[in-house]
Structure formats: C-alpha cells, structure tokens
PDB file of N, CA and C in Angstrom:
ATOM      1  N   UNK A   1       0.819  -1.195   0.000  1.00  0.00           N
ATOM      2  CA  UNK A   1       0.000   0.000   0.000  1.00  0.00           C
ATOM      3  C   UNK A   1       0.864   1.261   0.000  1.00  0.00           C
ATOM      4  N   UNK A   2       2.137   1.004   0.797  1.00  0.00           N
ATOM      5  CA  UNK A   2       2.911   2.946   0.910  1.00  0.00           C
ATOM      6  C   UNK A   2       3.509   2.597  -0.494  1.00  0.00           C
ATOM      7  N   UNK A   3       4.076   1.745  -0.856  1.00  0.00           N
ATOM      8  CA  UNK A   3       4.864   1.857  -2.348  1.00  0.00           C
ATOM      9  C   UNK A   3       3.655   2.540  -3.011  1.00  0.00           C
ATOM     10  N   UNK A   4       2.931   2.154  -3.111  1.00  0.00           N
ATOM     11  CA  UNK A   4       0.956   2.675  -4.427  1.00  0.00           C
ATOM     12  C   UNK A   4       1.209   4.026  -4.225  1.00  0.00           C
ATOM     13  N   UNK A   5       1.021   4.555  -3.058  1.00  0.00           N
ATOM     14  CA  UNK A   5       1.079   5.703  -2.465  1.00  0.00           C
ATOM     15  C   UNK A   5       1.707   6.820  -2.700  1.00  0.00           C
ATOM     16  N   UNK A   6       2.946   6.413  -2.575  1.00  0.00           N
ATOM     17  CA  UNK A   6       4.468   6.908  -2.927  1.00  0.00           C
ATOM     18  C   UNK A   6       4.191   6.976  -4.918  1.00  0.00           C
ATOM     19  N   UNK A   7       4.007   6.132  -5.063  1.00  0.00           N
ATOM     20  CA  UNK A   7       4.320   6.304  -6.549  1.00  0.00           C
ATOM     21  C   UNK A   7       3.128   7.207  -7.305  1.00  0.00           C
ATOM     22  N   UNK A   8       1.606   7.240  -6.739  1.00  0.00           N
ATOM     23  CA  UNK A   8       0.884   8.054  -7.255  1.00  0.00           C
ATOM     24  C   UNK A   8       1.021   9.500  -6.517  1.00  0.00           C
ATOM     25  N   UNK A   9       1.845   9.517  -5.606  1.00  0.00           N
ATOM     26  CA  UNK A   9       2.221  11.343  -5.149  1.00  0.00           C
ATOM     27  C   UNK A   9       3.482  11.847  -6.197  1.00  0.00           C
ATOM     28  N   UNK A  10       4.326  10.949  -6.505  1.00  0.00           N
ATOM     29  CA  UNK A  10       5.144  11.335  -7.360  1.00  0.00           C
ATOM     30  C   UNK A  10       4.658  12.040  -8.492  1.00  0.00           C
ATOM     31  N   UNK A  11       3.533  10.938  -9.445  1.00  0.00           N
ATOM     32  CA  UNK A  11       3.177  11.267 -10.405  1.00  0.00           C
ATOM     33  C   UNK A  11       2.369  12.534 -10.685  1.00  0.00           C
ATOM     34  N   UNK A  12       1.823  12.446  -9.349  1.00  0.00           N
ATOM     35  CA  UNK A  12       0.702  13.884  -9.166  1.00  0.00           C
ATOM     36  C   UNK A  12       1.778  15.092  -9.174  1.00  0.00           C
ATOM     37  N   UNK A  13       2.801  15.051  -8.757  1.00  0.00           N
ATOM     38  CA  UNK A  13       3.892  15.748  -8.371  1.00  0.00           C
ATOM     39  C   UNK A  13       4.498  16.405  -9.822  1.00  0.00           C
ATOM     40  N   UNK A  14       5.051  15.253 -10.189  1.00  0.00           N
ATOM     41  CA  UNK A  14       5.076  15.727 -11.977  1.00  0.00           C
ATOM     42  C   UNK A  14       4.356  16.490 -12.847  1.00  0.00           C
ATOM     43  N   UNK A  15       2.738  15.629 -12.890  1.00  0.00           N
ATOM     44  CA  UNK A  15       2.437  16.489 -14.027  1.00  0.00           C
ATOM     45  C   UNK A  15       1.416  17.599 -13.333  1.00  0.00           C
ATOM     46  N   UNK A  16       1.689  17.733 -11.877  1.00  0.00           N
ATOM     47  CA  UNK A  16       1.446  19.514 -11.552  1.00  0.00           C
ATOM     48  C   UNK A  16       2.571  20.401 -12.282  1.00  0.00           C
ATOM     49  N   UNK A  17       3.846  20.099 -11.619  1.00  0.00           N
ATOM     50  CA  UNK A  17       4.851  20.915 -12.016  1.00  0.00           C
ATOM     51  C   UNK A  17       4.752  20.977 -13.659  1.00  0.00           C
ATOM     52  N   UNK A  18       4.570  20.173 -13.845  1.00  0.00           N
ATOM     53  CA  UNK A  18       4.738  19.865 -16.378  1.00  0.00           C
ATOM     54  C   UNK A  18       3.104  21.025 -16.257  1.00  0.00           C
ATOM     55  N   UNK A  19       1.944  21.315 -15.586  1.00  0.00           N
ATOM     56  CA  UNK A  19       0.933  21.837 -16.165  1.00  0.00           C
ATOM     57  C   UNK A  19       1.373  23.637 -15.782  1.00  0.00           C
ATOM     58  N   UNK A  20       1.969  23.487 -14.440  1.00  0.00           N
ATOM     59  CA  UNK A  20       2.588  24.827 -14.013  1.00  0.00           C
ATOM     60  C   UNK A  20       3.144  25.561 -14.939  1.00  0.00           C
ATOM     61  N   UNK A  21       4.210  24.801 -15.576  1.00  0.00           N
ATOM     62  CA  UNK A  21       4.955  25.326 -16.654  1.00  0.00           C
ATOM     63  C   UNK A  21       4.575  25.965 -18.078  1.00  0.00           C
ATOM     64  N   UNK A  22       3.762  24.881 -18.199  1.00  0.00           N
ATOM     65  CA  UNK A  22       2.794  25.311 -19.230  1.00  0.00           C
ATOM     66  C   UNK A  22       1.718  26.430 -19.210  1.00  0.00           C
ATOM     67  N   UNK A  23       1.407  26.699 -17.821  1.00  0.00           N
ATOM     68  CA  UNK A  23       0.464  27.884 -17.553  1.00  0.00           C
ATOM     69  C   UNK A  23       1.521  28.805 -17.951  1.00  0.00           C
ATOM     70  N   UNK A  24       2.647  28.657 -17.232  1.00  0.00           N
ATOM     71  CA  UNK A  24       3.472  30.019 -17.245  1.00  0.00           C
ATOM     72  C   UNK A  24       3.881  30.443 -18.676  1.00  0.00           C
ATOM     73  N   UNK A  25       4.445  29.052 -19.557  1.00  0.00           N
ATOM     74  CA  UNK A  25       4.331  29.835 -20.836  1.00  0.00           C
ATOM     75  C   UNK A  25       3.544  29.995 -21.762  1.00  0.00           C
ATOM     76  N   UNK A  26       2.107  29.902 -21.485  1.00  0.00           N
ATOM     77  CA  UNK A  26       0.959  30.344 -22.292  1.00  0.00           C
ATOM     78  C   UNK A  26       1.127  31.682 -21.555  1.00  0.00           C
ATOM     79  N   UNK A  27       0.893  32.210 -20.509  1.00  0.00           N
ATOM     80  CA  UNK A  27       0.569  33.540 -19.996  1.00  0.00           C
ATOM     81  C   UNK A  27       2.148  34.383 -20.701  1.00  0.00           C
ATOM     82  N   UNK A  28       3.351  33.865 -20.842  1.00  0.00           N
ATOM     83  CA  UNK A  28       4.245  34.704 -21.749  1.00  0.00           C
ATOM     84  C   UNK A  28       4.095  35.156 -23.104  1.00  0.00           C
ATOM     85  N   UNK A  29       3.838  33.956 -23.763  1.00  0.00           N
ATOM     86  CA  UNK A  29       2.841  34.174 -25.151  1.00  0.00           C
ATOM     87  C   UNK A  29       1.928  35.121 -25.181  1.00  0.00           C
ATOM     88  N   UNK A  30       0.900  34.974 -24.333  1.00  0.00           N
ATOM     89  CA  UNK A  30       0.149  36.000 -24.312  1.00  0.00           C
ATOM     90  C   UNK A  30       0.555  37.571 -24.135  1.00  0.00           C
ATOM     91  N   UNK A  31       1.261  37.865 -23.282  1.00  0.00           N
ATOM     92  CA  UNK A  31       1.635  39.069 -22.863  1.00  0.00           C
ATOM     93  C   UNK A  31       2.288  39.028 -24.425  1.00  0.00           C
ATOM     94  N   UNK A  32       3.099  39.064 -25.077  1.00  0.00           N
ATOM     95  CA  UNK A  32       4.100  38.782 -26.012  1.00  0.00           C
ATOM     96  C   UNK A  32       3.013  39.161 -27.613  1.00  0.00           C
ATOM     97  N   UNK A  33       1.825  38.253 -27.523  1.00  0.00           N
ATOM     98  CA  UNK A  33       1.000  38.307 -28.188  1.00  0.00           C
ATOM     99  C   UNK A  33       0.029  39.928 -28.244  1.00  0.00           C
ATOM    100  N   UNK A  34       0.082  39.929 -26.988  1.00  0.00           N
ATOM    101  CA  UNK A  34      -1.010  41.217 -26.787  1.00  0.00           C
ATOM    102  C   UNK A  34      -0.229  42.160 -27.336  1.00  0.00           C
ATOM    103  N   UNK A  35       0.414  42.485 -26.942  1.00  0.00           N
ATOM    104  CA  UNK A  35       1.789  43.442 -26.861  1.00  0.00           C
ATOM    105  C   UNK A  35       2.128  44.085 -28.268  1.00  0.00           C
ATOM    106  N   UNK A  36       2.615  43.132 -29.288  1.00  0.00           N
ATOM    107  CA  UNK A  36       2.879  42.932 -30.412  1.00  0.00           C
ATOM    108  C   UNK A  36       1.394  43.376 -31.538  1.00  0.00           C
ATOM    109  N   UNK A  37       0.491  42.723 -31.206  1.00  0.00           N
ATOM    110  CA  UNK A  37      -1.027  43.056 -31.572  1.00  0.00           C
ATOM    111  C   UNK A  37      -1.444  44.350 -31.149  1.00  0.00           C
ATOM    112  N   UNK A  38      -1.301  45.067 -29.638  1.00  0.00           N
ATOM    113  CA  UNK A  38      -1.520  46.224 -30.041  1.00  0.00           C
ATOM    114  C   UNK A  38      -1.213  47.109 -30.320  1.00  0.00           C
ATOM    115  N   UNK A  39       0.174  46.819 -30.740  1.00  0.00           N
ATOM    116  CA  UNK A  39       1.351  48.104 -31.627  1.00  0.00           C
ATOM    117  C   UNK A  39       0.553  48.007 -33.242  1.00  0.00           C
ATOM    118  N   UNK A  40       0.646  46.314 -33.395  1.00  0.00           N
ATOM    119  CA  UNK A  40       0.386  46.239 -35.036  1.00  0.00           C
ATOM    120  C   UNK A  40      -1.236  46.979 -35.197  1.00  0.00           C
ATOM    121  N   UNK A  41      -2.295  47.218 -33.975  1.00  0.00           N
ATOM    122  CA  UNK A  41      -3.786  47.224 -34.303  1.00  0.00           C
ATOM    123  C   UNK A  41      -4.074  48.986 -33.475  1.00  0.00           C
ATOM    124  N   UNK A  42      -2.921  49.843 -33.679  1.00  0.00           N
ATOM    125  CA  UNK A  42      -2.889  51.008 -32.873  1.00  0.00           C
ATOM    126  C   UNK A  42      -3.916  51.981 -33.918  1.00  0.00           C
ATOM    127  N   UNK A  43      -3.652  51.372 -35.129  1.00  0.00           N
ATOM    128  CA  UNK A  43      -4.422  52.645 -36.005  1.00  0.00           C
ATOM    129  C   UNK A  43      -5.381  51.863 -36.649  1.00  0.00           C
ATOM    130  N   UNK A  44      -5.956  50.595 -36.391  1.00  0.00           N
ATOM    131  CA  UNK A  44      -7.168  50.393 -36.892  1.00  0.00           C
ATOM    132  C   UNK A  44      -8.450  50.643 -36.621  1.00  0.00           C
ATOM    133  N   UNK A  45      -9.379  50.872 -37.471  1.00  0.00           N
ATOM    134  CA  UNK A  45     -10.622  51.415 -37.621  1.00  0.00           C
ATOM    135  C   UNK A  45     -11.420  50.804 -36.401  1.00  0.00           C
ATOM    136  N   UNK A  46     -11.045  49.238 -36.618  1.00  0.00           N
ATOM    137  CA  UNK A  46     -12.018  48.372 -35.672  1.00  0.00           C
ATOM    138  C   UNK A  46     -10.932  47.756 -35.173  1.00  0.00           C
ATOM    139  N   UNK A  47     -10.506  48.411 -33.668  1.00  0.00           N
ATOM    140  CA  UNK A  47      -9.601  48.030 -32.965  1.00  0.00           C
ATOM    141  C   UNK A  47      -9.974  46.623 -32.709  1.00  0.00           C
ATOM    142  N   UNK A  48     -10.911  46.129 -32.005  1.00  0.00           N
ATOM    143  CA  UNK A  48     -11.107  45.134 -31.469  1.00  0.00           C
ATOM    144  C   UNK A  48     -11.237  43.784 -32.377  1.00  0.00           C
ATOM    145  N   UNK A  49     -11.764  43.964 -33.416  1.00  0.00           N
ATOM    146  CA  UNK A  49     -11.676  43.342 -34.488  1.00  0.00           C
ATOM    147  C   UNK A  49     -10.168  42.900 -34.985  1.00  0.00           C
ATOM    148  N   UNK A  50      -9.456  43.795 -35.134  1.00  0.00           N
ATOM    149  CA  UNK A  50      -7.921  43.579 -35.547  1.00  0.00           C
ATOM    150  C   UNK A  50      -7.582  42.529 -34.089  1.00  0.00           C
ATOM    151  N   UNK A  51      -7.507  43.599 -32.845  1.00  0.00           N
ATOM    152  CA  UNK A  51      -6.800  42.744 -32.045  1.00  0.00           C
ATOM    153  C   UNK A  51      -7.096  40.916 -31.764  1.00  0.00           C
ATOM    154  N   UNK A  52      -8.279  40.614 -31.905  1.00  0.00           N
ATOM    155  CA  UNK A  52      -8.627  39.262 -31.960  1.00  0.00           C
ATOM    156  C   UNK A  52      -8.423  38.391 -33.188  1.00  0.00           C
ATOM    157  N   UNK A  53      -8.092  39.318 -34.552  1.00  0.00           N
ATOM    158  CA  UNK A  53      -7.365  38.123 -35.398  1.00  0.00           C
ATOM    159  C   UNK A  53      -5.909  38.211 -35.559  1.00  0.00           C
ATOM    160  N   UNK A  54      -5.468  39.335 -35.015  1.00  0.00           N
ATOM    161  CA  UNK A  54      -3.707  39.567 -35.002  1.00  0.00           C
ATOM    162  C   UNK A  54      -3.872  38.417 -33.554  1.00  0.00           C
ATOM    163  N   UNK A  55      -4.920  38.469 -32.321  1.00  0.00           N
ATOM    164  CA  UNK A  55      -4.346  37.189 -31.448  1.00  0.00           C
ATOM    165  C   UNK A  55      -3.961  35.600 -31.833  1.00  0.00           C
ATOM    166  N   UNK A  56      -4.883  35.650 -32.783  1.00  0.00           N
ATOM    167  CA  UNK A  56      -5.357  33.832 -33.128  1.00  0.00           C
ATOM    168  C   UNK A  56      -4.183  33.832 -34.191  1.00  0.00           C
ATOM    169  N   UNK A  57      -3.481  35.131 -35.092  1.00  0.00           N
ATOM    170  CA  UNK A  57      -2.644  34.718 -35.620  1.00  0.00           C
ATOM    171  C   UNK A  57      -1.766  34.534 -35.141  1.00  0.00           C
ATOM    172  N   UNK A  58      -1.209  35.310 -34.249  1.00  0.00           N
ATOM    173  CA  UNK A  58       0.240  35.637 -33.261  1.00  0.00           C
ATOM    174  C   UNK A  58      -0.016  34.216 -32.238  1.00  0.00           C
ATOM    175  N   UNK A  59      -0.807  33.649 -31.771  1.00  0.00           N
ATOM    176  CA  UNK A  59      -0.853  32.291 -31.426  1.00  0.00           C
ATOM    177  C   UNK A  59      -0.416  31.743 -31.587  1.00  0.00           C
ATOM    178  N   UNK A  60      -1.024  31.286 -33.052  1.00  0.00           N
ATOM    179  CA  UNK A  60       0.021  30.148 -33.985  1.00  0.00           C
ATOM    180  C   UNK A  60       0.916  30.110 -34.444  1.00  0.00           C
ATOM    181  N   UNK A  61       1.254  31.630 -34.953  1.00  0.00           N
ATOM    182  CA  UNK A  61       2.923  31.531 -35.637  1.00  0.00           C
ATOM    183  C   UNK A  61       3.622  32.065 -34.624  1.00  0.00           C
ATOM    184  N   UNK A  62       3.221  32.464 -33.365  1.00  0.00           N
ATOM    185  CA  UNK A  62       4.375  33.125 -32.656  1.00  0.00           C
ATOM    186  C   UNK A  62       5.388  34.342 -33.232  1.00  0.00           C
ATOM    187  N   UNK A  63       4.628  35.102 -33.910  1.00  0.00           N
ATOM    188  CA  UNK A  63       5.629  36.423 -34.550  1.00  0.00           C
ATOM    189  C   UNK A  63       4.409  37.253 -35.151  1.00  0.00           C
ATOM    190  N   UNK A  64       4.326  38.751 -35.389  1.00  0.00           N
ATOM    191  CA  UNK A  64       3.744  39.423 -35.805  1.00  0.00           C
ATOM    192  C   UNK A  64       4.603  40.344 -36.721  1.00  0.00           C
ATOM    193  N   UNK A  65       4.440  40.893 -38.006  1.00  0.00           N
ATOM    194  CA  UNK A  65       5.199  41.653 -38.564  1.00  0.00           C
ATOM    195  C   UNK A  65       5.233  42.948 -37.508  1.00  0.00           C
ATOM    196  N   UNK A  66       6.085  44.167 -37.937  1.00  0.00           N
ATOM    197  CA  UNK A  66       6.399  44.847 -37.157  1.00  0.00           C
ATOM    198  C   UNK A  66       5.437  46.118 -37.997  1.00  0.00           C
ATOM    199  N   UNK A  67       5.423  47.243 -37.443  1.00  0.00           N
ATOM    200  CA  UNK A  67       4.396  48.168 -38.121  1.00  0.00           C
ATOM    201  C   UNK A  67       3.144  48.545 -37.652  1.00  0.00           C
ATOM    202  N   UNK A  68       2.170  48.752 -39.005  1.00  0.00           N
ATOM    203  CA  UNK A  68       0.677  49.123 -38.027  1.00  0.00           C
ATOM    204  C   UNK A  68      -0.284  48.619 -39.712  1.00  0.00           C
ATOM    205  N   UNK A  69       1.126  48.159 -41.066  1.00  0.00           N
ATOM    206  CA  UNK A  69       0.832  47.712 -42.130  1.00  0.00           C
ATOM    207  C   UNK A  69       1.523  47.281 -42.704  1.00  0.00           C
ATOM    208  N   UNK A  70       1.324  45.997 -43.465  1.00  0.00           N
ATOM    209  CA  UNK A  70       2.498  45.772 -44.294  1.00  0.00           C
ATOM    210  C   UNK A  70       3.668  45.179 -43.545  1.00  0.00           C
ATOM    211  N   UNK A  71       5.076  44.759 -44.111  1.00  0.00           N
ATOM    212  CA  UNK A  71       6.017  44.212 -43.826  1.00  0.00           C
ATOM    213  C   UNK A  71       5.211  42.675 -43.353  1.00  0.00           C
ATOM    214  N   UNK A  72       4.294  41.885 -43.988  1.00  0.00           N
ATOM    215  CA  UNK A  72       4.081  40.474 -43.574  1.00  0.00           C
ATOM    216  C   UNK A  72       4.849  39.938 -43.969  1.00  0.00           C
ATOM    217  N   UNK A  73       6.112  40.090 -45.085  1.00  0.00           N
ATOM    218  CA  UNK A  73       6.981  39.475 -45.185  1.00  0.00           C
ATOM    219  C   UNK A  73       8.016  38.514 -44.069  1.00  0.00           C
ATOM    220  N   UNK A  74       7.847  39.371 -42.482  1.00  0.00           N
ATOM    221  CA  UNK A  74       8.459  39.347 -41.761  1.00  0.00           C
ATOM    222  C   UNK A  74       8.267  38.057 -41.038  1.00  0.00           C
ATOM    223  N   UNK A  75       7.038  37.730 -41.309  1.00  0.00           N
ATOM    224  CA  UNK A  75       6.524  36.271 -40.845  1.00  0.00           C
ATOM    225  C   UNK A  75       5.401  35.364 -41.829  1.00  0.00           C
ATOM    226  N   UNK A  76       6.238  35.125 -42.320  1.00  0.00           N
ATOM    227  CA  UNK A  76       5.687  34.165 -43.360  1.00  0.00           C
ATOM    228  C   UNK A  76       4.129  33.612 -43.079  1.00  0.00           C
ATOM    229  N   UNK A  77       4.258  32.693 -41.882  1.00  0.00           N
ATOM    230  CA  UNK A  77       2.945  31.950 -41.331  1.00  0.00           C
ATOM    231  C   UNK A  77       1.667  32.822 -40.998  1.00  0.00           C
ATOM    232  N   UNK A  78       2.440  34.026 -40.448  1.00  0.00           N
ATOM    233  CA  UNK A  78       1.108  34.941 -40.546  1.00  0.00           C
ATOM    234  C   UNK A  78       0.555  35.602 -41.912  1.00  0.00           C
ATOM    235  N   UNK A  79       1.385  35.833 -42.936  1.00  0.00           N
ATOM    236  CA  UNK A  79       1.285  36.219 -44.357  1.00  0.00           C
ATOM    237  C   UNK A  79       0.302  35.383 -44.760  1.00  0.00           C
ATOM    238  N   UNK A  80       0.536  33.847 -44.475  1.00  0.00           N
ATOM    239  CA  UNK A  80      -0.062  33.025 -45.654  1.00  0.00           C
ATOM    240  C   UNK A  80      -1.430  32.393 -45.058  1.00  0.00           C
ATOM    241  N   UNK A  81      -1.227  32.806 -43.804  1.00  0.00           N
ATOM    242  CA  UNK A  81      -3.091  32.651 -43.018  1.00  0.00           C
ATOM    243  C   UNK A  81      -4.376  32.989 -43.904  1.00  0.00           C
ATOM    244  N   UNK A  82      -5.609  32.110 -43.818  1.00  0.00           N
ATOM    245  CA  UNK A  82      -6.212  32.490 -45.077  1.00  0.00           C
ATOM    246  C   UNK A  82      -7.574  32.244 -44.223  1.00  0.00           C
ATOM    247  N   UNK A  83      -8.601  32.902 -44.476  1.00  0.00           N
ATOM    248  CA  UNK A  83     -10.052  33.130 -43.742  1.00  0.00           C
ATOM    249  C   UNK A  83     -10.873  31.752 -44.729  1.00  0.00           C
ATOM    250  N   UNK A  84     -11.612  31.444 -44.257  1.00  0.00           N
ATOM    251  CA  UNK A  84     -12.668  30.517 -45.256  1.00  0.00           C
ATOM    252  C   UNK A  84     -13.126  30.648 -46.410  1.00  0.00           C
ATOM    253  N   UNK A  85     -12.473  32.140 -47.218  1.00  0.00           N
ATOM    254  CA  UNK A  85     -13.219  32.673 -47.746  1.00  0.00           C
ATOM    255  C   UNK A  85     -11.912  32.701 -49.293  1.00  0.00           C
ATOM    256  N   UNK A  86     -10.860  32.536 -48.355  1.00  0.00           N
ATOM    257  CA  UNK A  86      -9.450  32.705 -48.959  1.00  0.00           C
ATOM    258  C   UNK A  86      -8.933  34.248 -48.612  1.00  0.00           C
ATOM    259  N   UNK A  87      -9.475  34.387 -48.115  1.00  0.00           N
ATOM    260  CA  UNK A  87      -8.466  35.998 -48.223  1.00  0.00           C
ATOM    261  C   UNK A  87      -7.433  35.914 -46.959  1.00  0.00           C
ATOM    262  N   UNK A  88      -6.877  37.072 -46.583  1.00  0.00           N
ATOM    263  CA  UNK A  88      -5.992  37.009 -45.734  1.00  0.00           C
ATOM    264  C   UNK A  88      -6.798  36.961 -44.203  1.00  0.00           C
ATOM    265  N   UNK A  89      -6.420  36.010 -43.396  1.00  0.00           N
ATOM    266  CA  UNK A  89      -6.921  36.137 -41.743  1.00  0.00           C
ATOM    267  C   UNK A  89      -6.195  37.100 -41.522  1.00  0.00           C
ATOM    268  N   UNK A  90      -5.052  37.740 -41.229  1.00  0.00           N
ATOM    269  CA  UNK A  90      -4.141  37.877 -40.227  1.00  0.00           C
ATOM    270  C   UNK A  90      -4.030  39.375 -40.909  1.00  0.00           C
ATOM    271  N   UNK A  91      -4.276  40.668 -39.499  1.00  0.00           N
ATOM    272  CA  UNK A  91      -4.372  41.555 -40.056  1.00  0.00           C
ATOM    273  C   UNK A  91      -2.845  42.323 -40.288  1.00  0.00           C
TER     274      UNK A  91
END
C-alpha cells in the first residue's frame, strides 16, 4: 500500500509541475501576443476586431510583422493565413 502511495504522489507531483509550466508559458505568449497586436492594431478602424485576429494569428505563428501595415513578409505563417473565404486572416 505505501509503495501505491508513494508512486501516485510522485506522479501527481510531476504532471502539476509539467501543467505549471505550461500555464506560465501560455501567460508569456500571451503578454508577447497582446503586446505585439496592439502596436500592429494602434491605427485600426475596428480596434477590437484587428486585435482578436492579429491574437489567433500571433498564437500560432508566434511572430507578428512589425508596423501598423504591411512588412508580412516578416513572418511568413502569418502572411499566408487564409479566412474561409481565402483571403488574408491575419491583419
């Protein structure tokens, strides 16, 4: 019974610390994400609009071009993001 014991506190032990970590670097991303999104979404019409697809892009590719237009060159994955519709997601 203490061996069972012992070995399921370990494990609990682990993948707290492995989910900890992972909180911490989603909440860096984010800050990182926001950050970046609202330099790139400072002069758009529909702020809020920009900032929630510059998030979902800056998510996934982890990079935002630099600017407030243009230069998507700078990150490819966000360049080539495409809405259902085909046009560009990523503002």
């Amino acid at each position: 019974m203490k061996p069972a014991f012992a070995a399921m506190l370990l494990v609990c032990l682990i993948l707290s610390s492995f989910m900890f970590e992972m909180s911490i670097a989603g909440t860096d991303s984010g800050r990182f994400c926001s950050s970046k999104c609202g330099q790139r979404c400072s002069k758009a019409g529909m702020k809020d609009r920009c900032m929630k697809f510059c998030g979902i892009c800056c998510g996934k590719c982890k990079c935002v071009p630099s600017g407030t237009y243009g230069n998507k060159h700078e990150c490819p994955c966000y360049r080539d993001m495409k809405n259902s519709k085909g046009k560009p997601k990523c503002p």
